[in-house]
C-alpha atoms as a PDB file:
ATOM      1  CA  UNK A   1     -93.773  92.737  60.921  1.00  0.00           C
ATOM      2  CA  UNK A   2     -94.294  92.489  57.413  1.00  0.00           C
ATOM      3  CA  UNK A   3     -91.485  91.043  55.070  1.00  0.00           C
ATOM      4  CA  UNK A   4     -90.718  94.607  53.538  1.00  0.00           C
ATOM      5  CA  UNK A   5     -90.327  95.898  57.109  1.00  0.00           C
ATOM      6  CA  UNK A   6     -88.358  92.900  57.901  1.00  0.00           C
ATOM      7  CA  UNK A   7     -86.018  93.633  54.592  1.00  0.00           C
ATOM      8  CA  UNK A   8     -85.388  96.898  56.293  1.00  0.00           C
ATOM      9  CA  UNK A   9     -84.924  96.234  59.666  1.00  0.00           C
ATOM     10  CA  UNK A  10     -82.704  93.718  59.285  1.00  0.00           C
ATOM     11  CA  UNK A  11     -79.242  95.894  58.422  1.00  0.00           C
ATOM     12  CA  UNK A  12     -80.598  98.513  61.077  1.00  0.00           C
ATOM     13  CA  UNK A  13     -79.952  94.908  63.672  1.00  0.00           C
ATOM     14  CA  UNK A  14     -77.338  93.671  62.153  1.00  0.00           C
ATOM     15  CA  UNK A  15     -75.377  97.425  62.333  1.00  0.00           C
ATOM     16  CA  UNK A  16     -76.456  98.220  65.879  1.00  0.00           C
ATOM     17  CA  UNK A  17     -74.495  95.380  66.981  1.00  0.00           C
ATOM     18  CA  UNK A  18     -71.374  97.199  65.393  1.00  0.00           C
ATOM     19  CA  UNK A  19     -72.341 100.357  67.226  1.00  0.00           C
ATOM     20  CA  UNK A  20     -73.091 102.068  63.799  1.00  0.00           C
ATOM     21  CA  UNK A  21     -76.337 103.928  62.741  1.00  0.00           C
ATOM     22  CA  UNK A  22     -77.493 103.871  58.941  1.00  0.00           C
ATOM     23  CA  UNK A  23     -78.283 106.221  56.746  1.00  0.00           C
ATOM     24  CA  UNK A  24     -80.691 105.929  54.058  1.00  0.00           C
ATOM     25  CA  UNK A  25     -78.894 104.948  51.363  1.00  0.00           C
ATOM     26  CA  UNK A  26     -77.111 102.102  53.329  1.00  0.00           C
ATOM     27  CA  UNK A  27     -80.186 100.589  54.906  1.00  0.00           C
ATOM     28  CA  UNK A  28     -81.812 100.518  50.840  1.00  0.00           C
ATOM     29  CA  UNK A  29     -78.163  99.246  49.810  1.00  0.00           C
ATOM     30  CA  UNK A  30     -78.033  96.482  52.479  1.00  0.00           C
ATOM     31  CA  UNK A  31     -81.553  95.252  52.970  1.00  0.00           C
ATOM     32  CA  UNK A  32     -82.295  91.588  53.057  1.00  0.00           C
ATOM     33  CA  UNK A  33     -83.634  89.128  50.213  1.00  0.00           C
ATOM     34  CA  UNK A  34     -87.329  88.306  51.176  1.00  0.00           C
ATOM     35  CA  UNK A  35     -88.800  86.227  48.293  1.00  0.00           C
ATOM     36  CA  UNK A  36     -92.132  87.594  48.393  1.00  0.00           C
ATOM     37  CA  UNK A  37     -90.886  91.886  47.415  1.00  0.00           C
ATOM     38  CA  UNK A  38     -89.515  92.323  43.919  1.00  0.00           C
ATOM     39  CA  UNK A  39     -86.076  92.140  42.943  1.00  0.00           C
ATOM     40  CA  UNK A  40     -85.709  95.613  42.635  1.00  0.00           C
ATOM     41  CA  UNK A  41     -86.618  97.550  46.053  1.00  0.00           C
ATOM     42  CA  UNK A  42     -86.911 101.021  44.937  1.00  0.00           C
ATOM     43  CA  UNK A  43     -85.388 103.795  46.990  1.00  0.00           C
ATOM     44  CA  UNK A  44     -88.599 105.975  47.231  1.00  0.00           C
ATOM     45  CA  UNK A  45     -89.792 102.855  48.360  1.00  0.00           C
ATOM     46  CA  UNK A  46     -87.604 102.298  51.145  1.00  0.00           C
ATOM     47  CA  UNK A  47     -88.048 105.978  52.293  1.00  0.00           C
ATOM     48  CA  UNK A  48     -92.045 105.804  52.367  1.00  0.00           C
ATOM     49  CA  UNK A  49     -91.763 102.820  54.614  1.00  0.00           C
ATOM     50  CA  UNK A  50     -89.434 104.187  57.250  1.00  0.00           C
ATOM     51  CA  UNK A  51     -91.509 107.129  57.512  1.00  0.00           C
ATOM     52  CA  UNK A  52     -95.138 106.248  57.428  1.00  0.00           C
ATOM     53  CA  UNK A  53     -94.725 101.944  58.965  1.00  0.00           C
ATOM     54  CA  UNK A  54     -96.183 102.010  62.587  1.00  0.00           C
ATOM     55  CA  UNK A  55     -94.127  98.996  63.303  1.00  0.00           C
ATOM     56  CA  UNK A  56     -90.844 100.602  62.018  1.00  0.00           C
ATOM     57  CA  UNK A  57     -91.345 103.981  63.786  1.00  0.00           C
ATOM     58  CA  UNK A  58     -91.968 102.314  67.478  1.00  0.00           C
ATOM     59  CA  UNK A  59     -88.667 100.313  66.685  1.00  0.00           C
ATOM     60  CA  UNK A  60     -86.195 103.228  64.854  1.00  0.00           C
ATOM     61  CA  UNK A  61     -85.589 106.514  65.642  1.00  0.00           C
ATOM     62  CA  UNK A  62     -83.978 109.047  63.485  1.00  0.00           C
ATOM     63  CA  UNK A  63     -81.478 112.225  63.900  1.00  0.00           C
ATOM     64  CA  UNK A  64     -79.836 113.703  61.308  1.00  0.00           C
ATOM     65  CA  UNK A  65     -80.536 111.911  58.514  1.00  0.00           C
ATOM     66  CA  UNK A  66     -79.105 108.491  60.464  1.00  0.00           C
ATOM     67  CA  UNK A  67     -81.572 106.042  61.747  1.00  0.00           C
ATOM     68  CA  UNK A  68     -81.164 103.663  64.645  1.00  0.00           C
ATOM     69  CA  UNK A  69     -82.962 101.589  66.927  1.00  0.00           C
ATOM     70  CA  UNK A  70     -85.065 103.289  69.860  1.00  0.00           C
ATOM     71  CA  UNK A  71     -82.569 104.079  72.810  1.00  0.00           C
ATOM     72  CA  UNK A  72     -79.044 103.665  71.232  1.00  0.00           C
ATOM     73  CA  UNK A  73     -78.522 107.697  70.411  1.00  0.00           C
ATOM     74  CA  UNK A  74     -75.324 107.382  71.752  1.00  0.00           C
ATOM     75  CA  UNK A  75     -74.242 105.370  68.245  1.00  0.00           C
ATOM     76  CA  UNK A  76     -74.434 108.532  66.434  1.00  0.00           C
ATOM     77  CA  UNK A  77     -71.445 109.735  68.001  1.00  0.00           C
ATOM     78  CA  UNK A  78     -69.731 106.558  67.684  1.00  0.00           C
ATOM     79  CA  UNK A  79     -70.094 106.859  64.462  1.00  0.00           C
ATOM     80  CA  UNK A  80     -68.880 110.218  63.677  1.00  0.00           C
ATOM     81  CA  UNK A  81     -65.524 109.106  65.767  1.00  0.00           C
ATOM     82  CA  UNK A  82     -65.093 105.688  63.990  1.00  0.00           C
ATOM     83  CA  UNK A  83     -66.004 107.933  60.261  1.00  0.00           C
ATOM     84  CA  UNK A  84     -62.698 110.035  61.207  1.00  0.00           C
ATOM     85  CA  UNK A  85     -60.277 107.212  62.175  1.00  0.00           C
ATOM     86  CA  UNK A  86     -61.383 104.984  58.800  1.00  0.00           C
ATOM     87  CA  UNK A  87     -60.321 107.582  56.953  1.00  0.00           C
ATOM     88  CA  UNK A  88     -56.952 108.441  57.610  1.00  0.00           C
ATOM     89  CA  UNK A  89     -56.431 104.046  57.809  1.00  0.00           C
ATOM     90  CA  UNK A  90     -57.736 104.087  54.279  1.00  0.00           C
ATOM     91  CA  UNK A  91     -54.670 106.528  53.863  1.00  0.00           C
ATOM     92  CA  UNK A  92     -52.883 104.449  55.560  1.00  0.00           C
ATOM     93  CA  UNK A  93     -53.450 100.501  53.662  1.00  0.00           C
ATOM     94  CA  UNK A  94     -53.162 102.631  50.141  1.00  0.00           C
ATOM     95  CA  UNK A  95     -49.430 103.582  50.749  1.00  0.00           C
ATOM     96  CA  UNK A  96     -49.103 100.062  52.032  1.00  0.00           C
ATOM     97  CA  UNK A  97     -50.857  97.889  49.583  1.00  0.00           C
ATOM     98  CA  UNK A  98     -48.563  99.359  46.888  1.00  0.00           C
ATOM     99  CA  UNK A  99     -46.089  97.501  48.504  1.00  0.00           C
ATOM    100  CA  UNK A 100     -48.043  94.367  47.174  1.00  0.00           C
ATOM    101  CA  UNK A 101     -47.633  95.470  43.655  1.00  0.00           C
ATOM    102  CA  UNK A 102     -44.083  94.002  43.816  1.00  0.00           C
ATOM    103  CA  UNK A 103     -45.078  90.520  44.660  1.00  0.00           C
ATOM    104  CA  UNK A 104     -45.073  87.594  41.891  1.00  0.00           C
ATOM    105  CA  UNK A 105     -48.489  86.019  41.108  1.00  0.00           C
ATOM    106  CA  UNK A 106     -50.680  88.528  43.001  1.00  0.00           C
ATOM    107  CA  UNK A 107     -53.596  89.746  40.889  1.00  0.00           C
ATOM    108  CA  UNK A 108     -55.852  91.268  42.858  1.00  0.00           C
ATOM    109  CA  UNK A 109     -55.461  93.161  46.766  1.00  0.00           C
ATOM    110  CA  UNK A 110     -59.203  93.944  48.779  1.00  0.00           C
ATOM    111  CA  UNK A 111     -60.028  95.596  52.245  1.00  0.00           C
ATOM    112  CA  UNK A 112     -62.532  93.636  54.223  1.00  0.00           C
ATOM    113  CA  UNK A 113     -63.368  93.969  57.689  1.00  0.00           C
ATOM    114  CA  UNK A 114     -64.629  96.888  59.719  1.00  0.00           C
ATOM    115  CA  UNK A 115     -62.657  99.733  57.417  1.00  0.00           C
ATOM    116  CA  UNK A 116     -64.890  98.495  54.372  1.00  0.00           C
ATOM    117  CA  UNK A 117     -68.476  99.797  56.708  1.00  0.00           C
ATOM    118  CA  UNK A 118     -65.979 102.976  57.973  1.00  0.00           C
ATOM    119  CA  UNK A 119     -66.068 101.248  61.285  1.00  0.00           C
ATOM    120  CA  UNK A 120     -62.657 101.012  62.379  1.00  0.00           C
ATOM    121  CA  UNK A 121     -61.468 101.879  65.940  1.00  0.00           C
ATOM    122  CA  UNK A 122     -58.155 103.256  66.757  1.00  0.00           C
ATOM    123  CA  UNK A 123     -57.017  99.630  67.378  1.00  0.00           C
ATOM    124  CA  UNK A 124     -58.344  97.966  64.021  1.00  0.00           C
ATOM    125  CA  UNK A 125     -55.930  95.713  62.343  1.00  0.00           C
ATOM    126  CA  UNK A 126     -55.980  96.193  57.913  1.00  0.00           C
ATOM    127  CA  UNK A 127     -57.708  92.949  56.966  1.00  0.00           C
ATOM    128  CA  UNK A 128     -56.857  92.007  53.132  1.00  0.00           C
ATOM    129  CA  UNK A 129     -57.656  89.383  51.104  1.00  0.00           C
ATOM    130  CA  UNK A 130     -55.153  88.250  48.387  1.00  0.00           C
ATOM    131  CA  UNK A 131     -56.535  86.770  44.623  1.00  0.00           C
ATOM    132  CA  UNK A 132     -53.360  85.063  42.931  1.00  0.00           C
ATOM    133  CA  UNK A 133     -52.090  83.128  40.246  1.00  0.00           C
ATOM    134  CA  UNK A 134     -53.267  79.575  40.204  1.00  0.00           C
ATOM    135  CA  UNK A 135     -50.700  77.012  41.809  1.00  0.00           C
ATOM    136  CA  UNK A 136     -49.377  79.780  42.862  1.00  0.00           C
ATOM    137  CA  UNK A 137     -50.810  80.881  46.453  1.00  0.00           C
ATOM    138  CA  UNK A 138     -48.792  79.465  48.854  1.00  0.00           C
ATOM    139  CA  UNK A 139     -45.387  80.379  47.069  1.00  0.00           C
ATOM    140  CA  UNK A 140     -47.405  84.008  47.039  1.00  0.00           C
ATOM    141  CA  UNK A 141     -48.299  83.798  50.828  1.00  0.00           C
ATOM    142  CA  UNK A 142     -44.473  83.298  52.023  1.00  0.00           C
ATOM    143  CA  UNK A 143     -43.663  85.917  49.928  1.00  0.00           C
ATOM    144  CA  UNK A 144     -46.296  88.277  51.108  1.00  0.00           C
ATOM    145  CA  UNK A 145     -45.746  87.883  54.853  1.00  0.00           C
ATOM    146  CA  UNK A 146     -41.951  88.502  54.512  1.00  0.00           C
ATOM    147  CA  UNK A 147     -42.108  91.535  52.684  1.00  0.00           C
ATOM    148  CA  UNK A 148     -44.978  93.180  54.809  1.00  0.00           C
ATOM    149  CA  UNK A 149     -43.091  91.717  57.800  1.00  0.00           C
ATOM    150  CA  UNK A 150     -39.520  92.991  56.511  1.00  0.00           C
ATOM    151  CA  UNK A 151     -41.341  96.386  55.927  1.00  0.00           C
ATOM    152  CA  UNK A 152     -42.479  96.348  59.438  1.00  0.00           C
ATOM    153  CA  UNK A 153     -46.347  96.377  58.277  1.00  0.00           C
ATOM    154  CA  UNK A 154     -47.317  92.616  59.544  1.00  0.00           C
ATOM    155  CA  UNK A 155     -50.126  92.471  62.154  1.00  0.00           C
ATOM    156  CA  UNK A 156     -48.856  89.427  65.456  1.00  0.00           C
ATOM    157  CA  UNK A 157     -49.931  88.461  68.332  1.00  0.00           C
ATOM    158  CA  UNK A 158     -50.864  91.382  70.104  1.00  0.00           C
ATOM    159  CA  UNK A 159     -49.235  94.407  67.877  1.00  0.00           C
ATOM    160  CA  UNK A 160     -52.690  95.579  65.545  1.00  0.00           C
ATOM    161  CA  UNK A 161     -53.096  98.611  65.116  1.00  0.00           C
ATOM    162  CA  UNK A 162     -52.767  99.735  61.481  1.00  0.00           C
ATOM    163  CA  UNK A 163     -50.656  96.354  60.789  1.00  0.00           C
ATOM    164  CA  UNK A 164     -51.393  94.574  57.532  1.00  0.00           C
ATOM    165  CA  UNK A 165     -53.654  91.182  58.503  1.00  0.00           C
ATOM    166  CA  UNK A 166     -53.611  88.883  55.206  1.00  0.00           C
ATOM    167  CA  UNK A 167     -56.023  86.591  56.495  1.00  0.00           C
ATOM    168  CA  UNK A 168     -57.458  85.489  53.237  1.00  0.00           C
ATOM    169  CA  UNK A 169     -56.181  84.239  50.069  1.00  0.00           C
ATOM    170  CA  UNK A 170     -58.070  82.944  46.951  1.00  0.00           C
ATOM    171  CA  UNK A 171     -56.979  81.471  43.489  1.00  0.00           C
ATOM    172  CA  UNK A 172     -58.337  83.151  40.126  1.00  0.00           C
ATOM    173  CA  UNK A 173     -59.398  80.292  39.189  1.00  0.00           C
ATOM    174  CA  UNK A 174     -61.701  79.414  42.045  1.00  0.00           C
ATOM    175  CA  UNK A 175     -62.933  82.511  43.555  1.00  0.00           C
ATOM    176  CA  UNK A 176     -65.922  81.375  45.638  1.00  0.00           C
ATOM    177  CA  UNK A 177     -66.758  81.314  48.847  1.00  0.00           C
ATOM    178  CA  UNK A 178     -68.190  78.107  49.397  1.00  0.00           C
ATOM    179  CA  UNK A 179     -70.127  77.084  52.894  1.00  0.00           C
ATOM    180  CA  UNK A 180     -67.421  74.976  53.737  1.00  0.00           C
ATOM    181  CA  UNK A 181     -64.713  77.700  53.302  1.00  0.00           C
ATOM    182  CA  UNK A 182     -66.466  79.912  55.366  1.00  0.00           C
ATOM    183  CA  UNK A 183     -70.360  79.753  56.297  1.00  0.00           C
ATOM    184  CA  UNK A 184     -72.809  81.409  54.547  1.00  0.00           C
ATOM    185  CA  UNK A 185     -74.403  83.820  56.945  1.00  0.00           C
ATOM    186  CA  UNK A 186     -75.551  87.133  57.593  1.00  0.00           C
ATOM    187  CA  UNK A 187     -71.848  88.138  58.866  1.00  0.00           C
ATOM    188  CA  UNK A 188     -69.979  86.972  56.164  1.00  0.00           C
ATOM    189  CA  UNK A 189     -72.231  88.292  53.499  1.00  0.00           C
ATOM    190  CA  UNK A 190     -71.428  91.521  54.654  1.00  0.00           C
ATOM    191  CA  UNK A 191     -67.764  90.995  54.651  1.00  0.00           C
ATOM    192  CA  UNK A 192     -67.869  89.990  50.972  1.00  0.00           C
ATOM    193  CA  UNK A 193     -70.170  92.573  49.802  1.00  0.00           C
ATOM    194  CA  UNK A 194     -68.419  95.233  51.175  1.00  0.00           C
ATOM    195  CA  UNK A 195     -65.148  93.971  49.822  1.00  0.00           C
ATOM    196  CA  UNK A 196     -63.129  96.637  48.333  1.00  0.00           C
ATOM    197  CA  UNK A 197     -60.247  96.241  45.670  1.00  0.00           C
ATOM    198  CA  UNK A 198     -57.534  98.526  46.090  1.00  0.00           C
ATOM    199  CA  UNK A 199     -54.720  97.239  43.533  1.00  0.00           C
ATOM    200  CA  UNK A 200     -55.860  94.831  40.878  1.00  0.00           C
ATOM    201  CA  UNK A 201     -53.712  94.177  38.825  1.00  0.00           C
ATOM    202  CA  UNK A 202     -54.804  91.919  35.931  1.00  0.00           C
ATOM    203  CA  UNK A 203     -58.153  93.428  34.991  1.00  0.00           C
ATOM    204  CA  UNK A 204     -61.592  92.035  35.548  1.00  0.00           C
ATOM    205  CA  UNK A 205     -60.575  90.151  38.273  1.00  0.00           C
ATOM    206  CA  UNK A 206     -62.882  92.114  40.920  1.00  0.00           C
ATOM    207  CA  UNK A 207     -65.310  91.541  38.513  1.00  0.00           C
ATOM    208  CA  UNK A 208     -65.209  87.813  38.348  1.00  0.00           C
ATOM    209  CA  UNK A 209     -65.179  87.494  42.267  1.00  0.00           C
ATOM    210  CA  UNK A 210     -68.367  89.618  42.229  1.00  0.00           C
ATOM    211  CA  UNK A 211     -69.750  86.885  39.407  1.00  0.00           C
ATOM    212  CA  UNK A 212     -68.591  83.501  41.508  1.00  0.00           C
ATOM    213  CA  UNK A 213     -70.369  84.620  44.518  1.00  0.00           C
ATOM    214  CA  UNK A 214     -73.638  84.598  43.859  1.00  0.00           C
ATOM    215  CA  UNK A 215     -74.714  83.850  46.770  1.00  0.00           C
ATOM    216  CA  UNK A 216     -74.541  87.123  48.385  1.00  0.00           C
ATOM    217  CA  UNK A 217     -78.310  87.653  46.349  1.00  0.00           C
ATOM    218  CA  UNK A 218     -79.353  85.329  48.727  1.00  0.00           C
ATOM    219  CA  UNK A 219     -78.579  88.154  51.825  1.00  0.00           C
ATOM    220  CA  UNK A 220     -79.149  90.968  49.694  1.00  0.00           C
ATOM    221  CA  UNK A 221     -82.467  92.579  47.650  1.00  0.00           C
ATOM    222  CA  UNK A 222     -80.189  94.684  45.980  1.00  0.00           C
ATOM    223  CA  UNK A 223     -76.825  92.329  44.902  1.00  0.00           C
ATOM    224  CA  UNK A 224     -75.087  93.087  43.042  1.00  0.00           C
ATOM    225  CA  UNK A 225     -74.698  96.928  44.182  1.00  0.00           C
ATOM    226  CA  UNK A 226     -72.288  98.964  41.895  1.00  0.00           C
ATOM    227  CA  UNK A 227     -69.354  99.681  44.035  1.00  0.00           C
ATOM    228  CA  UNK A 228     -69.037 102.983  44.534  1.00  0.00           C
ATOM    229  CA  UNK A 229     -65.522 102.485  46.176  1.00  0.00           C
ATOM    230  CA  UNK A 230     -63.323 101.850  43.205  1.00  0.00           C
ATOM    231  CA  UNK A 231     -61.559 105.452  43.542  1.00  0.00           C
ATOM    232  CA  UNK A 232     -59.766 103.586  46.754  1.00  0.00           C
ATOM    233  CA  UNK A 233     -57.711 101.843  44.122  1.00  0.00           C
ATOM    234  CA  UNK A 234     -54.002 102.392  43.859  1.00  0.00           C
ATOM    235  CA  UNK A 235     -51.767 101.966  40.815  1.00  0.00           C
ATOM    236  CA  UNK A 236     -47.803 100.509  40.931  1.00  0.00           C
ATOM    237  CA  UNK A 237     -44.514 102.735  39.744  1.00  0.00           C
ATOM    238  CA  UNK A 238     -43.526 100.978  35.739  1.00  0.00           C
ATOM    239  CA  UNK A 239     -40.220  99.313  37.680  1.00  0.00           C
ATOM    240  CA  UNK A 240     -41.703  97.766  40.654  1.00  0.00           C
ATOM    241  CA  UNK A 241     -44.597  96.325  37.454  1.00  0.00           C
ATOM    242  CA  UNK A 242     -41.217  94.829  35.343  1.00  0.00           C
ATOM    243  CA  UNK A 243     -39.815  93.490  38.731  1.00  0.00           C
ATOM    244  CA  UNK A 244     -42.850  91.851  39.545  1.00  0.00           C
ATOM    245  CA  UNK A 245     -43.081  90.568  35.814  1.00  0.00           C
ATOM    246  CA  UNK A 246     -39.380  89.345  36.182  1.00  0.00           C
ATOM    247  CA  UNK A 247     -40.117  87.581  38.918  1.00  0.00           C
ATOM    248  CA  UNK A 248     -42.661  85.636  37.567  1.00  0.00           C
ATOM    249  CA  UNK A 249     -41.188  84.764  34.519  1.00  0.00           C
ATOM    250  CA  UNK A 250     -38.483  83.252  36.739  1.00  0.00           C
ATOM    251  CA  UNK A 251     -40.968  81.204  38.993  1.00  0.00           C
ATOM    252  CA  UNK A 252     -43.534  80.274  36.680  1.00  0.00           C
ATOM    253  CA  UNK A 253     -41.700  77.316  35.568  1.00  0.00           C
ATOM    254  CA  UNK A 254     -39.991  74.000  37.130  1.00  0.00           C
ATOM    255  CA  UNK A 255     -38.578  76.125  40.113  1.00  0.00           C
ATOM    256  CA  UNK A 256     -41.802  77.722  40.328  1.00  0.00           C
ATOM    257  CA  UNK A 257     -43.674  74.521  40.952  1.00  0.00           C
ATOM    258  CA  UNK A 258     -41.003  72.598  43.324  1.00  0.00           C
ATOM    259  CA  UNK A 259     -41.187  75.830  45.845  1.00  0.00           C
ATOM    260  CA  UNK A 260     -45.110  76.077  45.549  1.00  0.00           C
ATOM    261  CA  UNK A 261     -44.637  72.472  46.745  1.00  0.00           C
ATOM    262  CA  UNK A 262     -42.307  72.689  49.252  1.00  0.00           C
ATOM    263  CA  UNK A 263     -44.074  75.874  50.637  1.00  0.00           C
ATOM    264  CA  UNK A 264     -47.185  74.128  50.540  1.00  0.00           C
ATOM    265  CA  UNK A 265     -46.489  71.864  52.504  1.00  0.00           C
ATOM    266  CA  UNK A 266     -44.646  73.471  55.138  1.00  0.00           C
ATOM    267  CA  UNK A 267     -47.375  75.994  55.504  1.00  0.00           C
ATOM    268  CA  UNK A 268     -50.125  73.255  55.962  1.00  0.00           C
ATOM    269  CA  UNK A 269     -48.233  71.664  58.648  1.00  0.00           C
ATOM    270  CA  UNK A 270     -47.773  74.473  60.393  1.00  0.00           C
ATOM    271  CA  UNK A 271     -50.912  75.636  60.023  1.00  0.00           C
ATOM    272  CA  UNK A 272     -52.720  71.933  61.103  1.00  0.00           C
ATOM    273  CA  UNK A 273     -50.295  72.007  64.059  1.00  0.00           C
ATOM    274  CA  UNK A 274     -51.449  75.264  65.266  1.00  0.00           C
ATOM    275  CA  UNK A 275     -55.607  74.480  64.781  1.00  0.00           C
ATOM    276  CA  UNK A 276     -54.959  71.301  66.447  1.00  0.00           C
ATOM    277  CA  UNK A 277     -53.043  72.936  69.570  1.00  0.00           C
ATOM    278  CA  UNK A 278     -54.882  75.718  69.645  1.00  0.00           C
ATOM    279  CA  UNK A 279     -58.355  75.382  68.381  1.00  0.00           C
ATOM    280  CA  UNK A 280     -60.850  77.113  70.096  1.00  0.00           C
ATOM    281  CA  UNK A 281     -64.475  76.705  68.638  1.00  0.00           C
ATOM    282  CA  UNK A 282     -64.812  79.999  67.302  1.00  0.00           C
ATOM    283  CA  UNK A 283     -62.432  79.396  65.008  1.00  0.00           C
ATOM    284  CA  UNK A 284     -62.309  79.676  61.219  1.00  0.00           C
ATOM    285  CA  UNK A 285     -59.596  77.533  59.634  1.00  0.00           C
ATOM    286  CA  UNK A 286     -59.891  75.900  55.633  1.00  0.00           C
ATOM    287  CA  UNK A 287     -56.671  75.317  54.445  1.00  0.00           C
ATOM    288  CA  UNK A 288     -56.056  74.161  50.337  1.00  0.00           C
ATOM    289  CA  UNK A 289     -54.122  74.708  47.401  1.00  0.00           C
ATOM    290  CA  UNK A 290     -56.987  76.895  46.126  1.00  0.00           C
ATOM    291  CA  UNK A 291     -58.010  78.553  49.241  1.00  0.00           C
ATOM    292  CA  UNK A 292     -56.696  80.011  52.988  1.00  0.00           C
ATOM    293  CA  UNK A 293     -58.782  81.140  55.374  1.00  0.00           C
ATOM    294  CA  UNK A 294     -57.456  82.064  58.750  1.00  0.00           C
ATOM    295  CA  UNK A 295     -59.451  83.547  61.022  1.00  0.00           C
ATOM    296  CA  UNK A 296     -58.843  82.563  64.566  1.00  0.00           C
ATOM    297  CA  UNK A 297     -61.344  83.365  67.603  1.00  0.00           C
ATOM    298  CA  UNK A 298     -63.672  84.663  64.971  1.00  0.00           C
ATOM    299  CA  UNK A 299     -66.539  87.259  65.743  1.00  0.00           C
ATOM    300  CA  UNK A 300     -68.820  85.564  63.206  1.00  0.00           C
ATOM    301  CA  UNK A 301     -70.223  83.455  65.140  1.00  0.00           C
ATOM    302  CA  UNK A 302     -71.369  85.380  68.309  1.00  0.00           C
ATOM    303  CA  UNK A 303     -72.642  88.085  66.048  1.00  0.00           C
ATOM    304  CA  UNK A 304     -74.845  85.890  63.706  1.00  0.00           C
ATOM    305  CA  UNK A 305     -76.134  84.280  66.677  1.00  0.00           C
ATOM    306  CA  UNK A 306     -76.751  88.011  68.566  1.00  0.00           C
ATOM    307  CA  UNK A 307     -78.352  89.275  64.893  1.00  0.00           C
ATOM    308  CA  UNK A 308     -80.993  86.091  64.730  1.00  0.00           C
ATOM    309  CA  UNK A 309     -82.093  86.145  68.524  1.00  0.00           C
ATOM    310  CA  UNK A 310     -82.306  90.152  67.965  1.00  0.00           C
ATOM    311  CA  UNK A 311     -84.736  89.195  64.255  1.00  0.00           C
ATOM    312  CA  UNK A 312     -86.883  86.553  66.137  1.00  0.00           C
ATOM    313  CA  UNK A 313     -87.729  89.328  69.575  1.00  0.00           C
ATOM    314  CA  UNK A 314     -88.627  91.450  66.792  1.00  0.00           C
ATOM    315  CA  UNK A 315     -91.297  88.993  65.009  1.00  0.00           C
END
């Protein structure tokens, strides 16, 4: 296996463990770094090799215009089910995120997760991540959970399916993900590159999470990939944009800063309380004033470790 083959196989393993055939244009838009192509991979490129490499034609196989690895088929299908039920979710977290729009200090509202890859099964919680206002993230977290829980729209426990999971929150001041916020691996950098903004509301923010992580260039030959998916954004009604401006006009002072406190703290004891009674060692917990992470009995793991023993049968 050559590096070029193995920047093109890669996605093909990584996917297949998601139950989710490639096209074309996805496996050229997710291959892997490997230091010794050129930074730019071009797509004729990509296409010659999947046709004419002897090692990449006894691994892949190929049916209408998706490619997949030699007996999986059946993927194919999944796919074309999972396509139809993304769809109508992405429906679904646009009415809801708007919601969002009337929360103080919240500046930017992304999908990650399965929906991002159009991978969702009837079942699939709506993972978001949350950019706000610096000092300003915990007050914006209570806030958060109580609307989308007053409103019904709050994934718990057991109840998923099309609930709202913010599992993520970042600061606009600090917007990367750092190893020891979550690990740098093949999982993760397809969370964050697939990331998909669907209410920003101070401008350029998307952008500057897209600059801070530059890490992702370290998966990824072709980082950073224009995102195609910025027609998914959603836009606020002029009085739920003045409430929200109200409202932070009226917290962004003293009062402001003793609840951010007081929040703060009751959040990180509740949160250390649970990881310490609970833990389990797939989980993903970082807790700061910059940065919450919560993501409990984590797949991450199990599917980086699946992805590399899958890479190293193949060389």
């Amino acid at each position: 296996m050559t590096t070029q083959e193995k920047s093109l196989i890669a996605p093909l393993v990584y996917y297949d463990l998601l139950d989710r055939p490639l096209t074309i244009l996805e496996i050229y838009k997710y291959q892997s770094r490997a230091e010794s192509t050129p930074s730019v991979f071009p797509l004729a490129k990509t296409r010659k090799l999947l046709k004419n490499s002897p090692f990449l034609n006894n691994q892949l196989a190929e049916k209408d215009g998706l490619y997949f690895l030699k007996g999986r088929k059946e993927i194919i299908d999944t796919r074309s089910y999972r396509l139809k039920i993304s769809q109508n979710k992405w429906k679904k977290i646009k009415k809801i995120t708007r919601q969002l729009g009337l929360i103080p200090f919240i500046r930017l509202a992304a999908v990650t997760g399965s929906l991002t890859a159009y991978n969702a099964t009837p079942e699939s919680d709506l993972d978001v991540l949350l950019i706000t206002k610096t000092n300003r993230l915990w007050l914006t977290r209570l806030l958060s959970i109580g609307i989308i829980g007053l409103l019904g729209q709050r994934r718990h426990d057991q109840v998923t399916k099309d609930r709202l999971c913010l599992n993520c929150y970042l600061t606009e001041e600090n917007l990367e993900i750092k190893p020891e916020k979550k690990p740098h691996n093949w999982h993760s950098a397809h969370e964050y590159y697939r990331l998909t903004p669907v209410l920003e509301l101070t401008s350029g923010t998307y952008q500057k999470f897209i600059n801070q992580n530059g890490w992702l260039a370290i998966f990824f030959q072709n980082h950073p990939w224009p995102n195609k998916q910025l027609n998914y954004k959603t836009s606020i009604s002029c009085p739920a944009n003045w409430f929200r401006h109200f409202f932070e006009w009226v917290l962004c002072k003293r009062i402001g800063n003793w609840l951010e406190k007081k929040s703060g703290n009751w959040q990180k004891q509740r949160i250390r309380r649970k990881s310490l009674g609970q833990a389990e060692p797939n989980d993903q917990i970082y807790a700061s004033d910059c940065c919450l992470m919560l993501h409990p009995r984590s797949k991450s793991y199990q599917l980086n470790n699946n992805f590399n023993l899958k890479m190293q049968q193949l060389s």
